[in-house]
Protein backbone atom coordinates (compact mmCIF):
# COMPACT_ATOMS: atom_id res chain seq x y z
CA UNK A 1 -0.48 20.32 -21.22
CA UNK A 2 2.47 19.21 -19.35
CA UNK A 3 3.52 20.98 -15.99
CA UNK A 4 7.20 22.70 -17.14
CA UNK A 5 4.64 24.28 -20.25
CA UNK A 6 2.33 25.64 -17.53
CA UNK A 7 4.44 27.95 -15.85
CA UNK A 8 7.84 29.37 -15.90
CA UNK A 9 10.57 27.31 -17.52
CA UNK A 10 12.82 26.47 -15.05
CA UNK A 11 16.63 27.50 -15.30
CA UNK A 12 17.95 24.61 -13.86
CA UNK A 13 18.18 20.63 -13.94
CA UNK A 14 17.18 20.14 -10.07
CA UNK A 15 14.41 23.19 -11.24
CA UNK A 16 12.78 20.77 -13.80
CA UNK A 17 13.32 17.87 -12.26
CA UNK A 18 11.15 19.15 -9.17
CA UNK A 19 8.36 20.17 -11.60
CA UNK A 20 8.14 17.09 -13.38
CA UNK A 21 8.10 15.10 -10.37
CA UNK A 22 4.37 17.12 -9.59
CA UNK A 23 3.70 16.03 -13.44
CA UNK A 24 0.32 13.32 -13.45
CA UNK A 25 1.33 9.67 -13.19
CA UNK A 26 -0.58 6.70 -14.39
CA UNK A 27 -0.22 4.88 -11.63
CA UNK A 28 0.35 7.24 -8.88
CA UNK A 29 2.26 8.11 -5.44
CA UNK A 30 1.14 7.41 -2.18
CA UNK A 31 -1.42 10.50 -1.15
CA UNK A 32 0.61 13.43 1.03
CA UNK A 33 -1.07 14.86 3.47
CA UNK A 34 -0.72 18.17 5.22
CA UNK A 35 -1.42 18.73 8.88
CA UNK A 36 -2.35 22.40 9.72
CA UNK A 37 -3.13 24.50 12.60
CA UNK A 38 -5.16 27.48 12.65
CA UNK A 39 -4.68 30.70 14.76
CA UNK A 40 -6.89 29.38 17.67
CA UNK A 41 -6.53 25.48 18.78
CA UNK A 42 -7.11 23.59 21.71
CA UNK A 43 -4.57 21.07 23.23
CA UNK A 44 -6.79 18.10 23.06
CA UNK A 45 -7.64 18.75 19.13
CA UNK A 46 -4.33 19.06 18.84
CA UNK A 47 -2.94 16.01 20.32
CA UNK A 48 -5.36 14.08 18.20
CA UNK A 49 -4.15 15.77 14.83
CA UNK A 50 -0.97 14.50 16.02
CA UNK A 51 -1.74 11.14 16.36
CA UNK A 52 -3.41 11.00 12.99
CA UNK A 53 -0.46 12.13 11.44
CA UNK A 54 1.77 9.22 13.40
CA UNK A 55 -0.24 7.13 11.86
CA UNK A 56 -0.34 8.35 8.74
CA UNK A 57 3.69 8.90 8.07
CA UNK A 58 5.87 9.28 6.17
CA UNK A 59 2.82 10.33 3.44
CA UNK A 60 2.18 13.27 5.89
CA UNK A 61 3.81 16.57 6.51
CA UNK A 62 3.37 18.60 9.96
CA UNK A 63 3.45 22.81 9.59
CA UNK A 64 4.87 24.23 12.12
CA UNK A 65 3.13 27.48 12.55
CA UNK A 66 -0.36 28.49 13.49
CA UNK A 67 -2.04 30.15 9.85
CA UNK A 68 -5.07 32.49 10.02
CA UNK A 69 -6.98 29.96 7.81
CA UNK A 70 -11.12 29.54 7.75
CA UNK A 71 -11.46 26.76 5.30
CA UNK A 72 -15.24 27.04 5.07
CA UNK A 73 -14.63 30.99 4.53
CA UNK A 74 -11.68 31.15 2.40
CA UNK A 75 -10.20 27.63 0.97
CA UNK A 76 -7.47 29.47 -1.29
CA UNK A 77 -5.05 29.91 1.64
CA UNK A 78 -5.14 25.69 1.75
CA UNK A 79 -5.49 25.21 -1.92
CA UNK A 80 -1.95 26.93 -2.19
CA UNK A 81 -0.42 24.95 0.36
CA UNK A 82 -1.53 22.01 -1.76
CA UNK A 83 -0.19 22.85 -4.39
CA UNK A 84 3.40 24.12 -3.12
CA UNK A 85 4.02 20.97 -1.27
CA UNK A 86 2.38 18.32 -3.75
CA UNK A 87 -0.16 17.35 -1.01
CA UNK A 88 -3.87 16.25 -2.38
CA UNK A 89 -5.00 15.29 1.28
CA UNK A 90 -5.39 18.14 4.21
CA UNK A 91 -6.16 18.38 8.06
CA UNK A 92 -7.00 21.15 10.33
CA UNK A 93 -6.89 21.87 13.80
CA UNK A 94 -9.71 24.68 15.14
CA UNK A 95 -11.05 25.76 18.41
CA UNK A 96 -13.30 28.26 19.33
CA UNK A 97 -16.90 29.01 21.54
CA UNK A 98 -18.64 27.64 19.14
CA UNK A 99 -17.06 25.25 17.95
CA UNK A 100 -14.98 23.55 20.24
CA UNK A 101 -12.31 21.02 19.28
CA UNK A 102 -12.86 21.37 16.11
CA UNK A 103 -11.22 18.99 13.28
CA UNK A 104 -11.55 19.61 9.06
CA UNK A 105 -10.57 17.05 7.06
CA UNK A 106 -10.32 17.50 3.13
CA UNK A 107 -8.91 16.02 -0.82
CA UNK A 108 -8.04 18.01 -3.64
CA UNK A 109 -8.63 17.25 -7.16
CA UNK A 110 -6.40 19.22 -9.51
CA UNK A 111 -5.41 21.18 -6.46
CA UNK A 112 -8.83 22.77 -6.10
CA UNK A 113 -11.33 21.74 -3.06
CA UNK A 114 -13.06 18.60 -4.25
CA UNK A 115 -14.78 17.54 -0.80
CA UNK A 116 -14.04 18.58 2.64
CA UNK A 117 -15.81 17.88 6.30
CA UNK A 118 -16.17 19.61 9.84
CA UNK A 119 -15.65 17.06 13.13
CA UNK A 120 -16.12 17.96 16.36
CA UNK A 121 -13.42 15.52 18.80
CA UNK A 122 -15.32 14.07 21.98
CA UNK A 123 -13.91 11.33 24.55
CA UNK A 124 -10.49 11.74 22.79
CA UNK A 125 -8.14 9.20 24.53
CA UNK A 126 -4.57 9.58 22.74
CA UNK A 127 -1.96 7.27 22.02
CA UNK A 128 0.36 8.36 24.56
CA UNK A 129 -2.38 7.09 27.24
CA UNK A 130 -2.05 3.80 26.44
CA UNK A 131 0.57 2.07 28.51
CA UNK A 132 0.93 -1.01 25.14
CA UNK A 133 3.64 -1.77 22.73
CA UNK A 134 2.86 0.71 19.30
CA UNK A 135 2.65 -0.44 15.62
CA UNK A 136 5.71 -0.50 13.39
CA UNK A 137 5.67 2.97 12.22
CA UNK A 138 4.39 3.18 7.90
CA UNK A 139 2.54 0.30 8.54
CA UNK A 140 -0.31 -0.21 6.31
CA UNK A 141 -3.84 -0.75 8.84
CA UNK A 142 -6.79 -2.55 8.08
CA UNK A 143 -9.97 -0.29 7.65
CA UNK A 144 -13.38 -1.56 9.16
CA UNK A 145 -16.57 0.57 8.62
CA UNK A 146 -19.25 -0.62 11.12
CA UNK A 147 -23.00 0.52 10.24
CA UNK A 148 -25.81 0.27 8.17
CA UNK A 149 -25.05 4.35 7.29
CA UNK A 150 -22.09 3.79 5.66
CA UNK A 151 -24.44 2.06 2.74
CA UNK A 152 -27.63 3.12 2.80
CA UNK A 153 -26.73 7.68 3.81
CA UNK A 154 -25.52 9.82 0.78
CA UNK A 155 -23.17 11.84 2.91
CA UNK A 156 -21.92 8.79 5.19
CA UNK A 157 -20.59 7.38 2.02
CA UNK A 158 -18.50 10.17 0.82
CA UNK A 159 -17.19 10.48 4.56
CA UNK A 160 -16.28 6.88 3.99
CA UNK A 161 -14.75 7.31 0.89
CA UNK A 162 -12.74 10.92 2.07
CA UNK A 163 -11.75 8.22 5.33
CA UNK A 164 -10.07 5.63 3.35
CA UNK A 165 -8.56 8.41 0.90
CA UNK A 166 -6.71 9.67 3.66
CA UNK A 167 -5.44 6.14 5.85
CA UNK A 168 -4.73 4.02 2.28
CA UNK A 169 -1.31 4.11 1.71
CA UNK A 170 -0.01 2.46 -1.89
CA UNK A 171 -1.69 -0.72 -3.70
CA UNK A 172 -0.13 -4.40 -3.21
CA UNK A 173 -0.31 -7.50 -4.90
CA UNK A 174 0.62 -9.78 -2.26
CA UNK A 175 -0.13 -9.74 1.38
CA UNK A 176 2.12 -11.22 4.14
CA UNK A 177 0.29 -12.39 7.47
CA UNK A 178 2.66 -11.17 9.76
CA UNK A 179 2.58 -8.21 8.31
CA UNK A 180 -1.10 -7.33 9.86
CA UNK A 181 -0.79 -5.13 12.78
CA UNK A 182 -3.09 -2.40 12.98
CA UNK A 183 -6.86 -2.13 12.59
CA UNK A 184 -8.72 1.30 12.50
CA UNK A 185 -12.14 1.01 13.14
CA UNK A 186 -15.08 3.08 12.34
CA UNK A 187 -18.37 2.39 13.60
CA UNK A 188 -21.29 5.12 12.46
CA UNK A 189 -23.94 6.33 14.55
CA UNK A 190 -26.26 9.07 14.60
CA UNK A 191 -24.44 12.00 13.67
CA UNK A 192 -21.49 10.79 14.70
CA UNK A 193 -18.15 8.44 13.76
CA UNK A 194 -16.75 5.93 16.48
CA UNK A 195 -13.03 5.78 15.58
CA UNK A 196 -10.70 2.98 17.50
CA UNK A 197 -7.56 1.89 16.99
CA UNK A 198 -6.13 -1.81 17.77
CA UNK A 199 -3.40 -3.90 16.83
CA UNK A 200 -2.82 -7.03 16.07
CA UNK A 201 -2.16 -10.43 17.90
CA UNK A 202 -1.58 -13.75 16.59
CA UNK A 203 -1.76 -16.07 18.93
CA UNK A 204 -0.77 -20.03 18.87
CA UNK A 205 -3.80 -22.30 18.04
CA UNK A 206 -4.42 -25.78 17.44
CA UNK A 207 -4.77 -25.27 14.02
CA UNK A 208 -2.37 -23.80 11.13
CA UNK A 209 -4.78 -20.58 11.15
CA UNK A 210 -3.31 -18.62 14.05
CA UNK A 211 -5.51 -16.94 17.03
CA UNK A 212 -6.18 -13.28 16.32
CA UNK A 213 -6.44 -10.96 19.41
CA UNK A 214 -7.07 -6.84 19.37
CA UNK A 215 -5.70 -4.75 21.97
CA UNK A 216 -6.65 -1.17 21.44
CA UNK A 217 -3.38 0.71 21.25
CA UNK A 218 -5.12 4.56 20.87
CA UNK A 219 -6.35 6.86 19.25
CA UNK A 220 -9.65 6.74 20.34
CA UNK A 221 -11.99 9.75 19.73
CA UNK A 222 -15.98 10.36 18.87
CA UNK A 223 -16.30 12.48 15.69
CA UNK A 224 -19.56 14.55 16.13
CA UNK A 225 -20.96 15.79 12.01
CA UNK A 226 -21.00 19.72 12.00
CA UNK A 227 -20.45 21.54 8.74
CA UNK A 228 -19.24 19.80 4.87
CA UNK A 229 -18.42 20.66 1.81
CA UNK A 230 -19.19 17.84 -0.93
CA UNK A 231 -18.29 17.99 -4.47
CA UNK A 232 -21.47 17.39 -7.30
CA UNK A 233 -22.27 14.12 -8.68
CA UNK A 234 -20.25 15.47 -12.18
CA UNK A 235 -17.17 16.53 -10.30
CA UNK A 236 -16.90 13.45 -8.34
CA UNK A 237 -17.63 11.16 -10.95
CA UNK A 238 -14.30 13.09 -12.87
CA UNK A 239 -12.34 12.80 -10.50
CA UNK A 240 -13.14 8.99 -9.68
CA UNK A 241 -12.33 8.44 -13.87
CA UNK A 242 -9.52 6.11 -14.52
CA UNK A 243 -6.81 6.50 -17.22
CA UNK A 244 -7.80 4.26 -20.52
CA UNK A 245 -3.97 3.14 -20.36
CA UNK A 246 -5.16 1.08 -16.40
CA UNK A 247 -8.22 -0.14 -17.49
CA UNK A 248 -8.16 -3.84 -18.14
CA UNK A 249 -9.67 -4.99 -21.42
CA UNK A 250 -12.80 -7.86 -21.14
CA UNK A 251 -12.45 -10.63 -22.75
CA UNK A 252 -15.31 -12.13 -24.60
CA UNK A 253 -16.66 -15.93 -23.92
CA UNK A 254 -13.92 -15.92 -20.85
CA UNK A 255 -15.34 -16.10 -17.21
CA UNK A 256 -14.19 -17.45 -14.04
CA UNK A 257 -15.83 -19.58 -11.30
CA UNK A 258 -16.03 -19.66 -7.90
CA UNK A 259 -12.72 -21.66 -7.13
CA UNK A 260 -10.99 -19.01 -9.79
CA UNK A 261 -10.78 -21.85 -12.76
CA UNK A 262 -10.79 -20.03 -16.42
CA UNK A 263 -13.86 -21.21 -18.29
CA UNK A 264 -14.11 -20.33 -22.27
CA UNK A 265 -16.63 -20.31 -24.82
CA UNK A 266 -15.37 -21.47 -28.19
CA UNK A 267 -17.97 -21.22 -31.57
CA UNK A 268 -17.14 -23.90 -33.99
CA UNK A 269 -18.83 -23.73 -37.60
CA UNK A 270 -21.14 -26.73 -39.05
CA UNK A 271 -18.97 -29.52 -39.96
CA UNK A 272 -19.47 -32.32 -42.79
CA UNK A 273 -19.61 -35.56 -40.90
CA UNK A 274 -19.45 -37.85 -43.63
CA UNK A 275 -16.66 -36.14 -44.74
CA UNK A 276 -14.65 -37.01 -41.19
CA UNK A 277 -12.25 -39.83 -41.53
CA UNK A 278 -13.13 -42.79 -39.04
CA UNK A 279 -10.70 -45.90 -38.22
CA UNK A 280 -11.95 -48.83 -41.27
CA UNK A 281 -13.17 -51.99 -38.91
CA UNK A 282 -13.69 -55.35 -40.72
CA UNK A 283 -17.07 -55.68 -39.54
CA UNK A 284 -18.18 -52.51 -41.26
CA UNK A 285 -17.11 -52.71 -44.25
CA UNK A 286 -19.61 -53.19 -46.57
CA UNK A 287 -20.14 -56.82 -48.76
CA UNK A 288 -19.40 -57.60 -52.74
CA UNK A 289 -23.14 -57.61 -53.01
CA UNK A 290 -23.83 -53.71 -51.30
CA UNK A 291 -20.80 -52.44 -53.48
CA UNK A 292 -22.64 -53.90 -56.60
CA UNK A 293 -25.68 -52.77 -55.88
CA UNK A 294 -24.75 -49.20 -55.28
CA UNK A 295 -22.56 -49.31 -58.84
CA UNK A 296 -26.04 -50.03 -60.56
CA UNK A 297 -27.91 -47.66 -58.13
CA UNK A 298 -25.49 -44.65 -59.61
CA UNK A 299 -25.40 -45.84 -62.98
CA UNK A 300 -29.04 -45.91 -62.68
CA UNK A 301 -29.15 -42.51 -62.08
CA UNK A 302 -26.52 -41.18 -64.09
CA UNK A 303 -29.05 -42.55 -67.34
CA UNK A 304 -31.89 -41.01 -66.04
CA UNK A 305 -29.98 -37.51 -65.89
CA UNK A 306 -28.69 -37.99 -69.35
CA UNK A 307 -32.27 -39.07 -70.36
CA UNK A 308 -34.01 -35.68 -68.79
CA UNK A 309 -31.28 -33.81 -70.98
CA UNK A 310 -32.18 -34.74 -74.10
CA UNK A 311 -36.17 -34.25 -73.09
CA UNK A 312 -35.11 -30.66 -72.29
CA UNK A 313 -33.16 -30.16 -75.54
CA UNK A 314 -35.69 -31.42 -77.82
């Protein structure tokens, strides 16, 4: 059901317009997300949500006032801000006794909580405290996942997949060279996430492939595991589901090699070779004599049919 049918009809053009835009695309917009702070932070938790969402503009908005929000009590309060402001991403900024420094990180699938994890922020160095030159800002950065976890640990994999939800920015077809400059890195441990942030330096070589250099530019943080929130196998695998309209159609007896040549498979019926007409050479053609001799050869047998007809009728 389309999204002006779901609620109130709007009264004017700007009214539906603004709906529609929420509407689900086939190809959709780059993933908002929305940077929150609760009613008790701390100033190094939030420097850091900060810095994430530098990096992670313009597809980020910042609220400006502290909210009285528990996500792992009571996810409604976040759900609606979802919803209001078009955002399927979320981050939140919490500090307390227990918890210290506390960072959640969520997604949304059809504004409802689909996963959503708890990280704790040790040796957080920001971006401010590195004296280098910064990225170009709505840059798109390389992701690197360091660690055997990341493959072989159920929940290490949907904390990879909820990391590059929120850094990915849109899809490209083409990419320029020079247009590398940042790499986020993140190296698992036990119970715990290594994230480091470098960019990039080409450097003049004696080759046409350039020197590459890293020079960490900030933030750098550890990301200690405390509580999540993970959707089930069923839910996930929905929301993972493609349109029909994107999926591209296989083409039968086509593959492609390792240098990306087009190889196909074509099935050809029996064919009559004596039937095939081959260039007449001199020395093959056959002699007065041959030509004769196959005359009385089918003559021959032509008699011997009529002959075994008359048998049969008598």
């Amino acid at each position: 059901m389309p999204a002006v049918d779901r609620i109130t009809k709007p009264t004017t053009h700007r009214g539906k317009k603004a709906i529609l835009k929420k509407e689900p695309k086939l190809v959709e917009n780059g993933k908002e997300a929305l940077c929150l702070r609760g009613k008790h932070t701390s100033q190094i938790v939030t420097d850091f949500m900060k810095d994430l969402y530098d990096l992670k503009k313009p597809n980020a908005q910042m609220m400006k006032q502290k909210n009285d929000i528990l996500p792992f009590e009571d996810i409604t309060p976040i759900e609606k801000f979802a919803l209001k402001y078009n955002a399927s991403l979320f981050m939140m900024a919490l500090h307390n006794k227990k918890r210290p420094h506390n960072l959640v990180m969520g997604r949304m699938y059809e504004h409802t909580l689909l996963d959503m994890i708890e990280f704790g922020v040790e040796n957080y160095k920001g971006l401010k405290d590195f004296k280098v030159e910064k990225i170009t800002s709505g840059i798109k950065p390389l992701l690197i996942f360091n660690g055997e976890f990341f493959e072989s640990n159920h929940e290490y994999v949907r904390i990879k997949n909820l990391l590059v939800d929120m850094f990915l920015r849109e899809e490209v077809q083409k990419i320029r060279l020079q247009g590398l400059e940042h790499v986020l890195s993140f190296t698992a441990v036990e119970n715990k996430i290594l994230l480091r942030s470098y960019r990039i330096l080409l450097k003049k070589s004696n080759t046409k492939t350039p020197r590459i250099e890293l020079e960490e530019i900030g933030p750098r943080a550890d990301l200690v595991f405390r509580r999540n929130k993970f959707a089930s196998e069923d839910l996930f695998k929905r929301a993972c589901k493609r349109p029909k309209a994107l999926k591209v159609k296989t083409k039968k007896n086509i593959s492609k090699d390792t240098f990306g040549s087009m190889h196909g498979r074509i099935h050809v019926g029996a064919q009559n070779i004596n039937s095939i007409q081959t260039r007449k050479m001199k020395g093959l053609k056959k002699t007065l004599s041959e030509k004769k001799s196959e005359k009385r050869k089918i003559a021959d047998d032509n008699n011997d049919g009529a002959k075994k007809l008359k048998e049969t009728s008598n």
